[in-house]
Protein backbone atom coordinates (compact mmCIF):
# COMPACT_ATOMS: atom_id res chain seq x y z
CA UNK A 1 -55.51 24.88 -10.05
CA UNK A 2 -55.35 24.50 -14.04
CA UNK A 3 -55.68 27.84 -14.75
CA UNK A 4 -52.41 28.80 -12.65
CA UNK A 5 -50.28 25.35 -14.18
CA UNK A 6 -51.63 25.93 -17.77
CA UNK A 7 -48.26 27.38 -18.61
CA UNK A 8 -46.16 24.73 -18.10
CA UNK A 9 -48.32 22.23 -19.58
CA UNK A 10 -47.38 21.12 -22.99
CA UNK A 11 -49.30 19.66 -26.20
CA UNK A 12 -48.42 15.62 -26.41
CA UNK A 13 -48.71 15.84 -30.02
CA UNK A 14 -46.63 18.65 -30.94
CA UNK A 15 -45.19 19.60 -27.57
CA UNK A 16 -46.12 23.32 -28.13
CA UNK A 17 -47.31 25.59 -25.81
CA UNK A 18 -51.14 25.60 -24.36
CA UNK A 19 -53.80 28.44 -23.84
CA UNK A 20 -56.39 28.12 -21.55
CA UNK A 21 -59.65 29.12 -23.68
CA UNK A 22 -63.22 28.72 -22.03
CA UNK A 23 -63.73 24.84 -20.99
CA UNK A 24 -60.38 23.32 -23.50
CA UNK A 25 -56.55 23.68 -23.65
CA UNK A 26 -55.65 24.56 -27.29
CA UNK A 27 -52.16 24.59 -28.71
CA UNK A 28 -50.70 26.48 -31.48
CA UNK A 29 -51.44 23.73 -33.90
CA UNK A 30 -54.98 23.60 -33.09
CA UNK A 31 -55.06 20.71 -31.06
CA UNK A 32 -57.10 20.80 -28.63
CA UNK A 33 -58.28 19.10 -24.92
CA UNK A 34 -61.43 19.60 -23.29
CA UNK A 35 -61.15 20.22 -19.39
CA UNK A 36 -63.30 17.90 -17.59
CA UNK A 37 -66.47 19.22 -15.32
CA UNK A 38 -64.50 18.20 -12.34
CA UNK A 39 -61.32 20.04 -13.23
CA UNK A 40 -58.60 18.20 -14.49
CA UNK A 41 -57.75 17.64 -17.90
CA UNK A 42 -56.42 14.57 -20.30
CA UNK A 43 -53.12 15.23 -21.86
CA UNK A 44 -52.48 11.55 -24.23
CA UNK A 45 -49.75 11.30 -26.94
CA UNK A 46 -52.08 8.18 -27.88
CA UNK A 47 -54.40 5.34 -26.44
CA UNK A 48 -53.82 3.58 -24.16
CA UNK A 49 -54.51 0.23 -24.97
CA UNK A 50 -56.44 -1.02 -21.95
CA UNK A 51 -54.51 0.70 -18.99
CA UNK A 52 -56.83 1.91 -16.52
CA UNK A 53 -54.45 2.46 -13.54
CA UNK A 54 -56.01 2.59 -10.35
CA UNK A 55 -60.10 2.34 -9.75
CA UNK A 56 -61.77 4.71 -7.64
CA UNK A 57 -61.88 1.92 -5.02
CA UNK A 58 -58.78 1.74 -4.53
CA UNK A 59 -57.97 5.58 -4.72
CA UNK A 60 -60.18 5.53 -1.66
CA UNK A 61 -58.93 3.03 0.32
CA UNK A 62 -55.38 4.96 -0.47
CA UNK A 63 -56.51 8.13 1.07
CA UNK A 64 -58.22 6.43 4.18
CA UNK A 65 -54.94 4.42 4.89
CA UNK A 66 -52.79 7.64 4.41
CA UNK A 67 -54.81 9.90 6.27
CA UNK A 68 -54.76 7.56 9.37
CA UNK A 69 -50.97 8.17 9.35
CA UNK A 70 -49.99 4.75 8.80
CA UNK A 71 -46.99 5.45 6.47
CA UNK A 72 -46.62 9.02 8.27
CA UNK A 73 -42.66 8.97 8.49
CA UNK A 74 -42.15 8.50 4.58
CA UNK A 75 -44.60 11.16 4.39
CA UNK A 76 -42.85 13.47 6.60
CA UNK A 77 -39.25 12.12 5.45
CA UNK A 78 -40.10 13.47 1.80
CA UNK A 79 -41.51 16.99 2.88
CA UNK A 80 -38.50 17.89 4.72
CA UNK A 81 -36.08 16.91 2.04
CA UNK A 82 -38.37 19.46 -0.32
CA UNK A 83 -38.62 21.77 1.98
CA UNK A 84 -34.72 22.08 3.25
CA UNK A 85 -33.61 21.59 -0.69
CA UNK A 86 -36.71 24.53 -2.19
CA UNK A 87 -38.70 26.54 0.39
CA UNK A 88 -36.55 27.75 3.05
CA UNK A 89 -35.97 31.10 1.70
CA UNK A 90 -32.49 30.74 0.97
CA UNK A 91 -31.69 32.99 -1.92
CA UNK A 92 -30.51 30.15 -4.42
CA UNK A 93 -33.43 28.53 -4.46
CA UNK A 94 -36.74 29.37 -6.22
CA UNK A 95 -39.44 31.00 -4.07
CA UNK A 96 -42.55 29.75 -5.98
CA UNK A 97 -41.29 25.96 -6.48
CA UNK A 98 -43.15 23.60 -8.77
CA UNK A 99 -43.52 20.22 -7.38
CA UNK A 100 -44.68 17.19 -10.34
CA UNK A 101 -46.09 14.16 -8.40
CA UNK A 102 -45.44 11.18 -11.44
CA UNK A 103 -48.23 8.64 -10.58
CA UNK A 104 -49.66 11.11 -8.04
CA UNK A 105 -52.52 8.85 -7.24
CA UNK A 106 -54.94 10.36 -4.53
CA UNK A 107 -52.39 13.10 -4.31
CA UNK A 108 -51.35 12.58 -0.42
CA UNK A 109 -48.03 12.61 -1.00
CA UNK A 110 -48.07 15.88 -3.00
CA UNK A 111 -51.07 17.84 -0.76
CA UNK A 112 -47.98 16.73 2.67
CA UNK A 113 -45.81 18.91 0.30
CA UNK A 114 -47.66 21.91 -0.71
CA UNK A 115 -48.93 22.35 3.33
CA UNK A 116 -45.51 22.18 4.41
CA UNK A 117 -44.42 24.90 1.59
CA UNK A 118 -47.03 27.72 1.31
CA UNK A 119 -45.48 29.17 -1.98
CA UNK A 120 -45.29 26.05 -4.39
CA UNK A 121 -47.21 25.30 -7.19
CA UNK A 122 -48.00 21.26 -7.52
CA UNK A 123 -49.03 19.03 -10.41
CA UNK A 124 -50.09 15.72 -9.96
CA UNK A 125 -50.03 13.35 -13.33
CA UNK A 126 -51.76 9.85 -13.17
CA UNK A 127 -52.63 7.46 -16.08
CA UNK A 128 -56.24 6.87 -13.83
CA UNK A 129 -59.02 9.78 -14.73
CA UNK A 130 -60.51 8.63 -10.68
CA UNK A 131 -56.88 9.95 -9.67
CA UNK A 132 -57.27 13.38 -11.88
CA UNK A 133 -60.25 13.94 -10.60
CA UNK A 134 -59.02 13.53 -6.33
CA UNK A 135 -55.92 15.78 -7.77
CA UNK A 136 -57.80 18.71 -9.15
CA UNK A 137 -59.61 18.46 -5.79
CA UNK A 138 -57.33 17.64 -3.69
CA UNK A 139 -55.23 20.82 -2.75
CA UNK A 140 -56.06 24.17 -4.30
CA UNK A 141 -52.80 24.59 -5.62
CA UNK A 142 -52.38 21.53 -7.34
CA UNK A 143 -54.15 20.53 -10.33
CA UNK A 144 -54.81 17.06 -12.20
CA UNK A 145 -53.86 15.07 -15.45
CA UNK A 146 -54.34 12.58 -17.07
CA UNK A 147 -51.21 11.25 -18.36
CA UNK A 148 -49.28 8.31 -19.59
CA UNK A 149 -45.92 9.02 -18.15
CA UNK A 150 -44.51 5.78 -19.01
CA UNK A 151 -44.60 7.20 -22.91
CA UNK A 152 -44.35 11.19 -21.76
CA UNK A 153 -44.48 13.60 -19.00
CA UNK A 154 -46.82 16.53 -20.74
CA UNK A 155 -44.54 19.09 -19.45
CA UNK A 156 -42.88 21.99 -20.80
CA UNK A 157 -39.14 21.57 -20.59
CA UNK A 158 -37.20 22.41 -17.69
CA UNK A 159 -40.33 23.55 -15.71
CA UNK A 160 -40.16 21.45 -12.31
CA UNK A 161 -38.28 21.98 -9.01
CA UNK A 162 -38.91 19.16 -7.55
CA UNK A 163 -40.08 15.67 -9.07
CA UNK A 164 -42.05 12.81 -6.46
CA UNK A 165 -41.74 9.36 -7.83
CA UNK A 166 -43.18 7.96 -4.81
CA UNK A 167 -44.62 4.12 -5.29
CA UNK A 168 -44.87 4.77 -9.26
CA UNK A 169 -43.51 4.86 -12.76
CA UNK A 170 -40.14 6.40 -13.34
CA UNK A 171 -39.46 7.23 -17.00
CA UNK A 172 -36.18 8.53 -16.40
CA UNK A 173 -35.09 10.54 -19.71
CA UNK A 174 -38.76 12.34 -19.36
CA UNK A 175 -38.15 13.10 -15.62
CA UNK A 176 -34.64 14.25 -16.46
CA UNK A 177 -35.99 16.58 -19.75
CA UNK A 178 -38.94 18.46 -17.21
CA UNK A 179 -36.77 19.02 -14.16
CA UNK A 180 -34.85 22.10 -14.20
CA UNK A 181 -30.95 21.93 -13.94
CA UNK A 182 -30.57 22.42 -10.17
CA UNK A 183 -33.92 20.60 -9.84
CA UNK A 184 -34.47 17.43 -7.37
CA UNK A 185 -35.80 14.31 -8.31
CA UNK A 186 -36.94 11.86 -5.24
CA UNK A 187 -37.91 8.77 -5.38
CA UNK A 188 -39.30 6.02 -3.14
CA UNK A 189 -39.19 2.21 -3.89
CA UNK A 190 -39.99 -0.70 -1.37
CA UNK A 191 -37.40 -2.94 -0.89
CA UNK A 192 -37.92 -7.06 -0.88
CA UNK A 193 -38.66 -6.61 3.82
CA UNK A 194 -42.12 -4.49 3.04
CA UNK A 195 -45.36 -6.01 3.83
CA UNK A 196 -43.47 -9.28 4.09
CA UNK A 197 -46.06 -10.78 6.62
CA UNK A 198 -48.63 -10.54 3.81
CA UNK A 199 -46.29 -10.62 0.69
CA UNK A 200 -46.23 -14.57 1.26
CA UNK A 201 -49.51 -15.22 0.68
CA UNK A 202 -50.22 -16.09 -3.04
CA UNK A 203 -52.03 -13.10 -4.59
CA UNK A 204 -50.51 -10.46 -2.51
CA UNK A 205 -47.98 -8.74 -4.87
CA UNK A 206 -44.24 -8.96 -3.64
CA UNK A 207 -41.03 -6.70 -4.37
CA UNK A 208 -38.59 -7.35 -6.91
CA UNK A 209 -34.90 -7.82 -5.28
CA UNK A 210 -32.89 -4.71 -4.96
CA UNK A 211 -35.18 -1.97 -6.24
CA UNK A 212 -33.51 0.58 -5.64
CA UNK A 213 -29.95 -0.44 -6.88
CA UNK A 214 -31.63 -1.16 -9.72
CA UNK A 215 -33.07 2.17 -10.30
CA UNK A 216 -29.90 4.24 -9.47
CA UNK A 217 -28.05 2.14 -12.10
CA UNK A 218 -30.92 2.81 -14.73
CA UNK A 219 -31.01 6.67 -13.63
CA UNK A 220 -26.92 6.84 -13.96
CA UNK A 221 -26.26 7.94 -16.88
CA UNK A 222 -28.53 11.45 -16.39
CA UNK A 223 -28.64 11.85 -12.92
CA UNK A 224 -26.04 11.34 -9.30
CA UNK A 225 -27.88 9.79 -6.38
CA UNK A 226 -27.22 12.48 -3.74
CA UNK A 227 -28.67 10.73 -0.77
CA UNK A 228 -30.57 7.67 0.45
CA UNK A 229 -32.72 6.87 3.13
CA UNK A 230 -34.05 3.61 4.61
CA UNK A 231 -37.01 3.90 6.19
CA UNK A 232 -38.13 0.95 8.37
CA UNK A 233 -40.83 0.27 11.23
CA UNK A 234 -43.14 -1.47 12.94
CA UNK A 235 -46.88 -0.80 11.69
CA UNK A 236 -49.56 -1.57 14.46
CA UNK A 237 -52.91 -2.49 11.95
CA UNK A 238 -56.48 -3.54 12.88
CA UNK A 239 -57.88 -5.44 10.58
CA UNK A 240 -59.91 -3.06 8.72
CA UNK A 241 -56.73 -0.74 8.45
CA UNK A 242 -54.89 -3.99 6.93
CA UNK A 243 -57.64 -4.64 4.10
CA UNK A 244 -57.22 -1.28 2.93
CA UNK A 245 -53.35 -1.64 3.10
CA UNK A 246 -54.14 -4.40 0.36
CA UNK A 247 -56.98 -2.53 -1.10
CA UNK A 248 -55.11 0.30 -2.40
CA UNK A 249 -52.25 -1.58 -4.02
CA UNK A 250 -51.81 -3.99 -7.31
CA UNK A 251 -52.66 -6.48 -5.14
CA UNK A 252 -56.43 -5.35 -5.61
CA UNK A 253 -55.96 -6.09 -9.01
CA UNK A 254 -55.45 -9.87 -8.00
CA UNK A 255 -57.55 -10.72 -5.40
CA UNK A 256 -61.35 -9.80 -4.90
CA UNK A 257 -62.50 -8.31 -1.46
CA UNK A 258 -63.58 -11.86 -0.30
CA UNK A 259 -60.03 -13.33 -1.06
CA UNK A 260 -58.22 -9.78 0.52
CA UNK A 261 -60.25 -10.59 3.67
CA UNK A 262 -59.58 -14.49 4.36
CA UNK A 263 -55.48 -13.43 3.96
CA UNK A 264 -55.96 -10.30 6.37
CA UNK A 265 -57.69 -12.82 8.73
CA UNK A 266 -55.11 -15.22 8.46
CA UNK A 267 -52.51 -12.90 9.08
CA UNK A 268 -53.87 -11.82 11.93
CA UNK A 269 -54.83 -15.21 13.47
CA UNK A 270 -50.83 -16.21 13.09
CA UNK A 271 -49.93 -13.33 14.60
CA UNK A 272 -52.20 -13.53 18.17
CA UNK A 273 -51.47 -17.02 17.91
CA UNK A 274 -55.31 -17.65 16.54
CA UNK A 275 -56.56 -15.67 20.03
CA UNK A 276 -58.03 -12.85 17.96
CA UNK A 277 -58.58 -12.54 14.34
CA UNK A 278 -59.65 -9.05 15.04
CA UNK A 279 -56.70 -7.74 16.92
CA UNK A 280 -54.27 -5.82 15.85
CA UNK A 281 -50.81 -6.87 14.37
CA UNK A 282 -47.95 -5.43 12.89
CA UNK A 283 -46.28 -5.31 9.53
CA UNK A 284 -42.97 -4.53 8.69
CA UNK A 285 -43.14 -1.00 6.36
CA UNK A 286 -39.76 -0.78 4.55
CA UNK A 287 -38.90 1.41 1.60
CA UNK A 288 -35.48 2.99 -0.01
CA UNK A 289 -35.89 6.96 -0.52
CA UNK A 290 -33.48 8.22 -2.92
CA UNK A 291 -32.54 11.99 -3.91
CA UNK A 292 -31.43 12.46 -7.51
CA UNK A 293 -30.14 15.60 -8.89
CA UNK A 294 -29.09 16.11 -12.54
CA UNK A 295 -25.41 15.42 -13.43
């Protein structure tokens, strides 16, 4: 909820301190953010210049896909490593842990976490208000903003546990200023095997070579890679479960429902050897999840 998070919230134009008071946020310098009728708030150093992240379309197809456990094992591989690093009860660790979901998006990822630890406080930041609004919804210990993290994380400093990069933006030197010192930053990238039976197919948005390596070079000079994780499998999709694999992604951004269907189709005809466009197939889910910690 807002009301519990306010505190470590900050101002993106002065990065003081904000007070809750009736429906706004206010800072110290008199700036001020009105909390939407849904629940979450917009916290914007500036405009942003035609970025709409993801539609409401595409938040929902998310949440469907998710929720039918397709991409269960990342799920469950990131809520143990918060759970054995922040909410065992060992006496080093806090007992109230705040978990920051960067580019939470329909707040999955972040509502696996705060199930699996009763006691933490979570905060999911998106640049899309349809993604604010799932997040303030989504968990009641969570809450939502709206936030341009590629510019800044509206944070207070040194006020997460725990920061989930999972499948979005990572502006390292803000990630590295809001996590606390003994704090734990994962992250999960795809690497160039994911989707690969559909990332052929012109329109369907393919990985970028070495993602990962990439990012722990980047993230070197503020933070050690403690530990990293390949996750790959087999994913058994109708084809309805396969559009919304591609209708929750960029790749929505590219193709229209029409075009997502015909490559779906194909994809499925090549893989029953054109017996049943409506059977189910398998793509390959592969991602890289890596465990930062502050040097």
């Amino acid at each position: 909820m807002l009301d519990t998070a306010v505190e470590l919230l900050m101002c993106p134009h002065c990065s003081g301190p904000l007070r809750k008071c009736e429906r706004q946020l206010k800072c110290p310098a008199s700036h001020s953010f009105d909390i939407a009728r849904q629940g979450y708030v917009t916290l914007l150093k500036g405009p942003l210049h035609g970025i709409t992240g993801d539609t409401s379309g595409m938040l929902a197809a998310r949440h469907e896909f998710l929720s039918g456990g397709h991409y269960q094992p990342i799920q469950d591989h990131v809520t143990q490593i918060v759970t054995a690093r922040h909410c065992r009860g060992s006496s080093s660790l806090e007992a109230s842990p705040v978990v920051v979901d960067v580019g939470a998006g329909a707040g999955d990822y972040l509502s696996a976490v705060l199930a699996a630890c009763p006691s933490a406080q979570g905060i999911g930041l998106d640049v899309s208000k349809f993604a604010a609004r799932r997040l303030a919804r989504h968990h009641v210990r969570s809450c939502g903003v709206v936030a341009d993290t590629w510019r800044q994380i509206p944070l207070r400093d040194g006020t997460a546990d725990v920061v989930l990069s999972v499948f979005a933006p990572r502006n390292v030197p803000e990630i590295a200023r809001v996590l606390q010192e003994e704090g734990t930053w994962i992250v999960v990238t795809p690497t160039p095997q994911h989707l690969r039976e559909l990332t052929s197919v012109p329109g369907v948005v393919s990985v970028h070579e070495d993602k990962a390596g990439k990012l722990a070079s980047l993230a070197a000079a503020r933070f050690a890679l403690d530990e990293r994780r390949r996750i790959e499998f087999q994913c058994a999709l109708t084809t309805a479960a396969a559009e919304l694999l591609l209708a929750m992604g960029p790749t929505a951004h590219h193709l229209n429902d029409a075009e997502r269907h015909r490559v779906i189709v194909s994809a499925a005809e090549a893989a029953n050897s054109g017996r049943d466009a409506d059977a189910a197939f398998s793509v390959t889910v592969s991602v890289d999840v890596s465990v930062f910690t502050q040097t």
